[in-house]
N, C-alpha and C. Protein backbone atom coordinates (compact mmCIF):
# COMPACT_ATOMS: atom_id res chain seq x y z
N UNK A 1 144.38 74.32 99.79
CA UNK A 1 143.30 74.14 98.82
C UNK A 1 141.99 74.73 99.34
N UNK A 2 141.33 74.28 100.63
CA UNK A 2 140.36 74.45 101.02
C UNK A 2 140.37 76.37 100.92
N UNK A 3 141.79 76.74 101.96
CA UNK A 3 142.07 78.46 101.98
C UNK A 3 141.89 78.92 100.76
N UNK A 4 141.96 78.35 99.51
CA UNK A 4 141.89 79.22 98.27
C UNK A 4 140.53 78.97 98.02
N UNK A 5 139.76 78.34 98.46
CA UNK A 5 138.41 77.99 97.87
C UNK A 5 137.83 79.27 98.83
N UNK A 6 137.67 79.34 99.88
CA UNK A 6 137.56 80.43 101.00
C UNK A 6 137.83 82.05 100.32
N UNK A 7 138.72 82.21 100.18
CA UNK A 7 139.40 83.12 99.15
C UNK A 7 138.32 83.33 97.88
N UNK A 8 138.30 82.53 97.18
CA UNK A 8 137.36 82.67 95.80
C UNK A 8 135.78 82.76 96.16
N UNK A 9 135.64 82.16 97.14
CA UNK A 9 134.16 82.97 98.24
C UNK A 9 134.17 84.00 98.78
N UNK A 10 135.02 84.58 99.34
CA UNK A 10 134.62 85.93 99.96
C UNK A 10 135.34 86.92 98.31
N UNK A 11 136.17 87.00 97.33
CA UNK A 11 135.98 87.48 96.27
C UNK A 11 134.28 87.82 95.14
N UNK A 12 133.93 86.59 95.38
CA UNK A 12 132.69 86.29 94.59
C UNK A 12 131.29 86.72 95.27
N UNK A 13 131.48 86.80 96.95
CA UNK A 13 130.08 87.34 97.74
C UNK A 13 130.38 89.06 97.67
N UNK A 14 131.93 89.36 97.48
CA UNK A 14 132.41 90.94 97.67
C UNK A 14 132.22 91.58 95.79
N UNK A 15 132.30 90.62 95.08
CA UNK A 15 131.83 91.09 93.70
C UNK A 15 129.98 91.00 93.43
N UNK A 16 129.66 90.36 93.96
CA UNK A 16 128.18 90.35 94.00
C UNK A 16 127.58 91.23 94.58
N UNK A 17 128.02 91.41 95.69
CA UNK A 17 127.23 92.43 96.84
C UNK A 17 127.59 94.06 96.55
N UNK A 18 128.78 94.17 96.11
CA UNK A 18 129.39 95.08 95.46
C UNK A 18 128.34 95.91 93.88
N UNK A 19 127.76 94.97 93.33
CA UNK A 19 127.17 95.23 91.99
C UNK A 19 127.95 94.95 90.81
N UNK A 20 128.94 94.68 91.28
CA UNK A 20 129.77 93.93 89.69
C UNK A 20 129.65 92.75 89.19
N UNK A 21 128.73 92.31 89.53
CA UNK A 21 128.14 90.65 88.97
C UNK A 21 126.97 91.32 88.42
N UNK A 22 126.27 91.84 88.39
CA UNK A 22 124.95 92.67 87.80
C UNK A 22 125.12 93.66 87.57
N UNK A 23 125.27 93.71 86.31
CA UNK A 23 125.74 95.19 85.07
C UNK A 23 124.24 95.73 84.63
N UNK A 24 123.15 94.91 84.94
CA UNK A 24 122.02 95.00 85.02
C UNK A 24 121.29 96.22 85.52
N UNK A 25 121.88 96.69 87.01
CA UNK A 25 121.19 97.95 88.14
C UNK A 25 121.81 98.98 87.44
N UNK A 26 122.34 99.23 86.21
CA UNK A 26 122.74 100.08 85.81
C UNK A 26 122.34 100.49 84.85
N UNK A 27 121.93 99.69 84.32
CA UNK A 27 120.55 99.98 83.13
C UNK A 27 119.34 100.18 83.41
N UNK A 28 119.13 99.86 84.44
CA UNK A 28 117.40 99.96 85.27
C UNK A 28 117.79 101.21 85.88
N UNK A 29 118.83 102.14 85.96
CA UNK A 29 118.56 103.35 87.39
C UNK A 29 117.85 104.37 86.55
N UNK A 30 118.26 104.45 85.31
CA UNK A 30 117.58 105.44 84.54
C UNK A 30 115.84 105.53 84.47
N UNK A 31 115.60 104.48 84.37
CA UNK A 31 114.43 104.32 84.53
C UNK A 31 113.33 104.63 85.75
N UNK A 32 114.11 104.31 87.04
CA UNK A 32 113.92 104.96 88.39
C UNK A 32 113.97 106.10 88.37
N UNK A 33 114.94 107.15 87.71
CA UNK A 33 115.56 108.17 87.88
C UNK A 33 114.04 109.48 87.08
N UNK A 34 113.71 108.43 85.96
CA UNK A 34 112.17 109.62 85.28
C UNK A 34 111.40 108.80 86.18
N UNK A 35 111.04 108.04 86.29
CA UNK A 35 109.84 107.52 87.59
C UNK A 35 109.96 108.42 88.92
N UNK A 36 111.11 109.40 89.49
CA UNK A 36 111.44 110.35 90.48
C UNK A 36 110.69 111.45 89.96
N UNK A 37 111.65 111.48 88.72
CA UNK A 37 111.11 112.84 87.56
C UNK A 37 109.63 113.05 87.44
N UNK A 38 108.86 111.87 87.06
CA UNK A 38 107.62 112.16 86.94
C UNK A 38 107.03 112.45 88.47
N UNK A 39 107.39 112.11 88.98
CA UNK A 39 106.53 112.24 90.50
C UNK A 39 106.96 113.69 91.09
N UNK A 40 107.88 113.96 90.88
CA UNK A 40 108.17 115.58 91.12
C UNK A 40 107.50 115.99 90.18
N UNK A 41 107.12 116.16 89.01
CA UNK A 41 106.63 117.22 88.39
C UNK A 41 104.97 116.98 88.48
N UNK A 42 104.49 115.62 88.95
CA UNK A 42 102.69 115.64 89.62
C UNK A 42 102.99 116.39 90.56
N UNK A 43 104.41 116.34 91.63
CA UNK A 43 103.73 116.82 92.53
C UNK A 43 103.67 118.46 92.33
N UNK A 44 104.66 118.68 91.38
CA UNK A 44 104.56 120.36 91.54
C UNK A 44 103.25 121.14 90.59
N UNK A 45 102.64 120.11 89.76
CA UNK A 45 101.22 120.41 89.00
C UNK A 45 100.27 120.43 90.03
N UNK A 46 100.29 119.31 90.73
CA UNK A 46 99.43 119.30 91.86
C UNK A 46 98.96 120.78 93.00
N UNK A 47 100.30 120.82 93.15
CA UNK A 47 101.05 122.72 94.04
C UNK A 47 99.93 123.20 93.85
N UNK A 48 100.38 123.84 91.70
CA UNK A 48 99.64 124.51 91.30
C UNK A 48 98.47 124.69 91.14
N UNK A 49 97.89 123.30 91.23
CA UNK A 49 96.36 123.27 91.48
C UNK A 49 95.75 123.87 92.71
N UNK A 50 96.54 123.51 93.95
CA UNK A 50 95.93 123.52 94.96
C UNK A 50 95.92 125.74 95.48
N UNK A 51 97.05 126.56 94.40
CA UNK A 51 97.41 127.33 94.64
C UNK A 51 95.86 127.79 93.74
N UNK A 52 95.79 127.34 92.56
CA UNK A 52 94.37 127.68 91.52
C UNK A 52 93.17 127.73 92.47
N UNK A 53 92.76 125.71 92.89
CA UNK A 53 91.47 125.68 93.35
C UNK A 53 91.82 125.83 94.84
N UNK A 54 91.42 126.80 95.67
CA UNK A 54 91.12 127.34 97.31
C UNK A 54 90.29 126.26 98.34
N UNK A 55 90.29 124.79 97.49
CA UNK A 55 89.23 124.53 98.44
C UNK A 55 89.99 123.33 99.69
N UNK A 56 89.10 122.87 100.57
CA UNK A 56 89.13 122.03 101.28
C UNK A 56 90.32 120.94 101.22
N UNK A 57 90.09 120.01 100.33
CA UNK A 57 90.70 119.08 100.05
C UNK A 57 91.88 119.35 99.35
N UNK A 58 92.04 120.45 98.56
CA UNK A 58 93.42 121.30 98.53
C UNK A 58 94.51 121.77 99.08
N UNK A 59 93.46 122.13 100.26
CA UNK A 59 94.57 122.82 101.20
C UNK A 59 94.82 121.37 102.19
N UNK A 60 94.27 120.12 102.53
CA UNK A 60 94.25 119.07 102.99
C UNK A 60 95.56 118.94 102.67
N UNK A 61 95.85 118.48 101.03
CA UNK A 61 97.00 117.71 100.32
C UNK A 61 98.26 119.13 99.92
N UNK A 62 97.83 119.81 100.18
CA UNK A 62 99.06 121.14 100.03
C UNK A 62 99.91 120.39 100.89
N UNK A 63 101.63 120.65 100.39
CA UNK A 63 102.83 120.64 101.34
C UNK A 63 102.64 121.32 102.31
N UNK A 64 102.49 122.95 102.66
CA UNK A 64 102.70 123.45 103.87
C UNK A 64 101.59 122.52 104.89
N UNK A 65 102.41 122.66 105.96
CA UNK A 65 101.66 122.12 107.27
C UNK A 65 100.96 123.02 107.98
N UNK A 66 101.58 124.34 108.04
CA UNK A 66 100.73 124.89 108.79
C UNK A 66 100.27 125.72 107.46
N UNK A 67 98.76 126.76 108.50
CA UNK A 67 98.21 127.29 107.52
C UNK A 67 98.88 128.89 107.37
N UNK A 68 98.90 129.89 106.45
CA UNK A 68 99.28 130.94 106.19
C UNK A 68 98.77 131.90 107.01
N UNK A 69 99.63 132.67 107.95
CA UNK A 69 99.21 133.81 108.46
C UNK A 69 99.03 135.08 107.72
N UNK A 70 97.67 135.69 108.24
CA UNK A 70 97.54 136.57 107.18
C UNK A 70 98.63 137.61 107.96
N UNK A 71 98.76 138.95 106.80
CA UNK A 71 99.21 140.50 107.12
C UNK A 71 98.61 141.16 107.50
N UNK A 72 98.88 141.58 108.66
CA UNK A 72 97.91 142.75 109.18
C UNK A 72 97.91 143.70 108.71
């Protein structure tokens, strides 16, 4: 008795932990998924700004780390 109760606990912590007790995280990923979306596309407006305005605080928040070597 007790072994089957044991049994129906580690079933029920392996269906929980698993995500099959919450059908829920599956309706919310989409939502995460344009919340990614939007933040990639600030950041690539952003790019473009910083590629537009030349200044200071532009080149601060630009991705590249280092700065551009010129061509001789």
């Amino acid at each position: 008795m007790i072994h089957r109760f044991f049994v129906w606990l580690f079933f029920a912590l392996l269906s929980v932990f698993s995500g099959n007790a919450f059908p829920r995280e599956r309706i919310r990923e989409p939502k995460h998924n344009s919340r990614r979306e939007k933040r990639i596309v600030e950041a690539q407006t952003r790019r473009q700004r910083d590629y537009a305005v030349n200044s200071k605080t532009s080149k601060q928040y630009s991705m590249m780390p280092m700065p551009r070597k010129r061509r001789k």
